[in-house]
Protein backbone atom coordinates (compact mmCIF):
# COMPACT_ATOMS: atom_id res chain seq x y z
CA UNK A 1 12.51 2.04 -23.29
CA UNK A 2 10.71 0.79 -26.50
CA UNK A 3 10.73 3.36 -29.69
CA UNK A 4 7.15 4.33 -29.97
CA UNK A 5 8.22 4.82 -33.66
CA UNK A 6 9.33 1.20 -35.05
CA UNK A 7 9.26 -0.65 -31.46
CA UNK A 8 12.60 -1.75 -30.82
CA UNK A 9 13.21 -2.30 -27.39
CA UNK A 10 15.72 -0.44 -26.80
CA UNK A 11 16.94 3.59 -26.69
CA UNK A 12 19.96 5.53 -25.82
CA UNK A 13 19.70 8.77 -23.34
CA UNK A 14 20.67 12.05 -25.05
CA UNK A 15 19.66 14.83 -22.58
CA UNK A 16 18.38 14.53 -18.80
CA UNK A 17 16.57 17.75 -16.73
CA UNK A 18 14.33 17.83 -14.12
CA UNK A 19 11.14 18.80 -14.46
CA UNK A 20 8.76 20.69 -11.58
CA UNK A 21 9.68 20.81 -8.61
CA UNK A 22 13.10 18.05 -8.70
CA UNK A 23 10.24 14.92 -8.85
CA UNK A 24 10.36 14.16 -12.20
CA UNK A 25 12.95 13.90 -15.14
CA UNK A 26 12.37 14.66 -18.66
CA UNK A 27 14.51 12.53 -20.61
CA UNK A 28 15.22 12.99 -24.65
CA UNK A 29 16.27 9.70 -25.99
CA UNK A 30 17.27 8.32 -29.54
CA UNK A 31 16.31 4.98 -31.20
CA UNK A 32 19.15 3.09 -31.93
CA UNK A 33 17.13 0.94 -34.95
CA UNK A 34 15.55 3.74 -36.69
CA UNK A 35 17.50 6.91 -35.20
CA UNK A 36 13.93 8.37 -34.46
CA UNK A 37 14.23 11.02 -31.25
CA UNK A 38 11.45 11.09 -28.90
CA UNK A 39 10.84 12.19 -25.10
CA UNK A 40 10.04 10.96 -21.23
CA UNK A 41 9.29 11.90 -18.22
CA UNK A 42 10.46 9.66 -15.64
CA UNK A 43 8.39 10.13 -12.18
CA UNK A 44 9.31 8.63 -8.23
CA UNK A 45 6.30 6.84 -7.23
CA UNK A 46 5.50 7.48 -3.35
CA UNK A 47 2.75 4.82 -2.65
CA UNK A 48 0.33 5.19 0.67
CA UNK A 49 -0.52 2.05 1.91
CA UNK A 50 -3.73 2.83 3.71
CA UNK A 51 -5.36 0.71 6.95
CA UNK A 52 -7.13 -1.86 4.93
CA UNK A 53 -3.26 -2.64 3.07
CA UNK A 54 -4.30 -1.37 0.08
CA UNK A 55 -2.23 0.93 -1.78
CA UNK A 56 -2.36 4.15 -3.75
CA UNK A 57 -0.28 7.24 -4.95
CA UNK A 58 0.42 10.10 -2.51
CA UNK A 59 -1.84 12.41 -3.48
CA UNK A 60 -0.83 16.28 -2.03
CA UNK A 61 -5.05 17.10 -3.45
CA UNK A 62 -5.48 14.54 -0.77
CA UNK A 63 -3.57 16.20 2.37
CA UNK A 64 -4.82 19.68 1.01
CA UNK A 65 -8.67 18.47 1.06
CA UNK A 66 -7.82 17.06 4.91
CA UNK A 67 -5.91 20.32 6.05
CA UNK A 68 -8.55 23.00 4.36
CA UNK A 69 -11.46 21.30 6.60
CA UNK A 70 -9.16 21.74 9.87
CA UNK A 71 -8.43 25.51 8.56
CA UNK A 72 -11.93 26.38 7.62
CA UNK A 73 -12.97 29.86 9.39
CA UNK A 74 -9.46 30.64 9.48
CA UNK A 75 -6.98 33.20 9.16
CA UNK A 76 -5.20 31.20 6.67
CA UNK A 77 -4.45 31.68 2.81
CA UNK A 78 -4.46 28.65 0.24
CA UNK A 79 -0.96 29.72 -0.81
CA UNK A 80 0.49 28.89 2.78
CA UNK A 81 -1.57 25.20 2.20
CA UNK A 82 -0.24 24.78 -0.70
CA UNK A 83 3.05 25.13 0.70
CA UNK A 84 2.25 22.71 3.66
CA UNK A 85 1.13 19.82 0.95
CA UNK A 86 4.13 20.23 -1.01
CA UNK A 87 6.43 20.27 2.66
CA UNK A 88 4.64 16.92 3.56
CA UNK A 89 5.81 15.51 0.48
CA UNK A 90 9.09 16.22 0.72
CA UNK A 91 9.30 14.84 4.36
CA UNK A 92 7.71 12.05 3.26
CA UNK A 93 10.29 12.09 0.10
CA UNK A 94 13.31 12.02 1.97
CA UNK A 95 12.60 9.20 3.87
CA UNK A 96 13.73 7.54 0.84
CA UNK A 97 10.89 4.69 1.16
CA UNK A 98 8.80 3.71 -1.87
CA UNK A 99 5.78 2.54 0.26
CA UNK A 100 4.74 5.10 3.52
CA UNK A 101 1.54 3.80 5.68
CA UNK A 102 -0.68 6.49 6.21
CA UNK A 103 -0.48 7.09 9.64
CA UNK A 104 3.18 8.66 8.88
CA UNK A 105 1.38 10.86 6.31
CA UNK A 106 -0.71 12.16 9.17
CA UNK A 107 2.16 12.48 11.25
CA UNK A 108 3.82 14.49 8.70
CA UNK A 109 1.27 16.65 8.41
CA UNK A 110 1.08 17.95 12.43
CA UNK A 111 4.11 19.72 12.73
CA UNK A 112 3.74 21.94 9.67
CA UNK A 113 0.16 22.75 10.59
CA UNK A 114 0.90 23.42 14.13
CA UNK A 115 3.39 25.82 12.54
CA UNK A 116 0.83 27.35 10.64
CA UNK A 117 -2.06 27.63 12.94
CA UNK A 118 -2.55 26.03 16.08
CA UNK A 119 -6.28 25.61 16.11
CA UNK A 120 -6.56 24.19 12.42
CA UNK A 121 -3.62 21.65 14.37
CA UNK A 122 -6.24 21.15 17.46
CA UNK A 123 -8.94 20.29 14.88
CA UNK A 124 -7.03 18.08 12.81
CA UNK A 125 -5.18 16.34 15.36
CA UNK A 126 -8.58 15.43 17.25
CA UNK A 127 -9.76 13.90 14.28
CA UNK A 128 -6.56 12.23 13.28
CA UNK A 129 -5.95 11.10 16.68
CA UNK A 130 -9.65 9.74 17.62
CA UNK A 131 -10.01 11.98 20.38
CA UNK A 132 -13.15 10.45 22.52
CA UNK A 133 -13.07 13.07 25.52
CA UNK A 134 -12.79 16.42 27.01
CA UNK A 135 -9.28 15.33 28.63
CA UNK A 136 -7.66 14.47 25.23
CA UNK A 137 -8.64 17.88 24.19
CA UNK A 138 -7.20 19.15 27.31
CA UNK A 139 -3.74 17.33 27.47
CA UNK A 140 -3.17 18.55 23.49
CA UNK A 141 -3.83 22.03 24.70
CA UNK A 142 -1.63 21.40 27.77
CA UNK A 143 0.94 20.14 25.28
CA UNK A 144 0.46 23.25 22.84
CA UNK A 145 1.19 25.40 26.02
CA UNK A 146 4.38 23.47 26.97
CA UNK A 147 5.68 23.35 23.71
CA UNK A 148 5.55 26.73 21.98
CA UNK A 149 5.49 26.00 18.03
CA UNK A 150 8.22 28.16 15.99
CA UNK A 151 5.29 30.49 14.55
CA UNK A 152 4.05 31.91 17.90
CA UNK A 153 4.77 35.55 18.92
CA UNK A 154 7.58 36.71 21.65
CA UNK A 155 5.78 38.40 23.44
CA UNK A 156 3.20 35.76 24.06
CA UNK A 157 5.77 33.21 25.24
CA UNK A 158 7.56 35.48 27.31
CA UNK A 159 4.32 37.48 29.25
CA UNK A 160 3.98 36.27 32.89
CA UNK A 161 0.81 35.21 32.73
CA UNK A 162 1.31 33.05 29.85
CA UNK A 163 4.48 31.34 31.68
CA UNK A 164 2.49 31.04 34.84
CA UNK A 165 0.10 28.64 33.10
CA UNK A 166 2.46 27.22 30.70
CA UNK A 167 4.57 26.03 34.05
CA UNK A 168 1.54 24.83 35.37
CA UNK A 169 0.87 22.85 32.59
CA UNK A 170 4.54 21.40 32.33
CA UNK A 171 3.57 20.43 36.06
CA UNK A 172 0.27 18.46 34.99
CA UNK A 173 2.41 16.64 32.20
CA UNK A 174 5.29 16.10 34.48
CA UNK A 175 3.44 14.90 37.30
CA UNK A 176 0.79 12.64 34.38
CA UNK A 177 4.17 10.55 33.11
């Protein structure tokens, strides 16, 4: 690191900490030439490389602009997308890749809406996922059905006439593949 006080081009660490939320490290450092201290902050990149190859930083603005159009006119608070941006980061994080194509970022993204509301999921996904007819709608429903997310209520899942069309569903899928 070059000492912004008499450029040499070198500097020894004194004190590492992280800063935020684990993504960044502040670093003190000392000037070797000149014994000037002075500070960094060292950052991870995660870059997106989009459809037409070009790349740019992950942006969590980015997913929360995307997610609070598929949860508008819902019951859902910004705190809780907040919370989903900063989850699809750190999936995307621990992949431990420098470079993630944005279809993965979209990918990331499903699960931890469908956790937080299934119709802001539906909304998203049929965007995301270029739905072009009634019957993609329908399977993702008939897939919602099959596949109860984590956030939905017992006593949904486990009323008869809920499992009589869930089972008919899982028979559609079954007898689809």
């Amino acid at each position: 690191m070059i000492c912004p006080f008499c450029r040499h081009d070198d500097s020894r660490v004194v004190d590492s900490r992280p800063v935020e939320d684990g993504t960044q490290i502040r670093r003190r450092r000392e000037c070797p030439e000149c014994g000037q201290r002075f500070s960094t902050q060292e950052v991870a990149l995660l870059n997106i490389i989009k459809r037409s190859g070009a790349t740019e930083p992950f942006s969590r603005e980015k997913v929360l602009v995307g997610v609070r159009k598929a949860c508008q006119g819902r019951p859902v608070d910004e705190d809780d997308l907040v919370l989903l941006a900063q989850r699809v980061e750190e999936t995307l994080r621990a992949t431990g890749q420098a470079e993630i194509e944005a279809q993965e970022v979209g990918m990331a993204i499903l699960a931890p809406l469908r956790d937080l509301d299934e119709v802001a999921y539906l909304r998203y996904a049929s965007v995301y996922r270029n739905f072009a007819s009634l019957e993609d709608f329908e399977g993702e429903i008939a897939l919602l059905r099959a596949l109860p997310s984590s956030n939905s209520s017992a006593s949904q899942s486990n009323s008869p006439a809920r499992n009589a069309v869930s089972n008919t569903n899982m028979q559609k899928i079954k007898s689809n593949n």
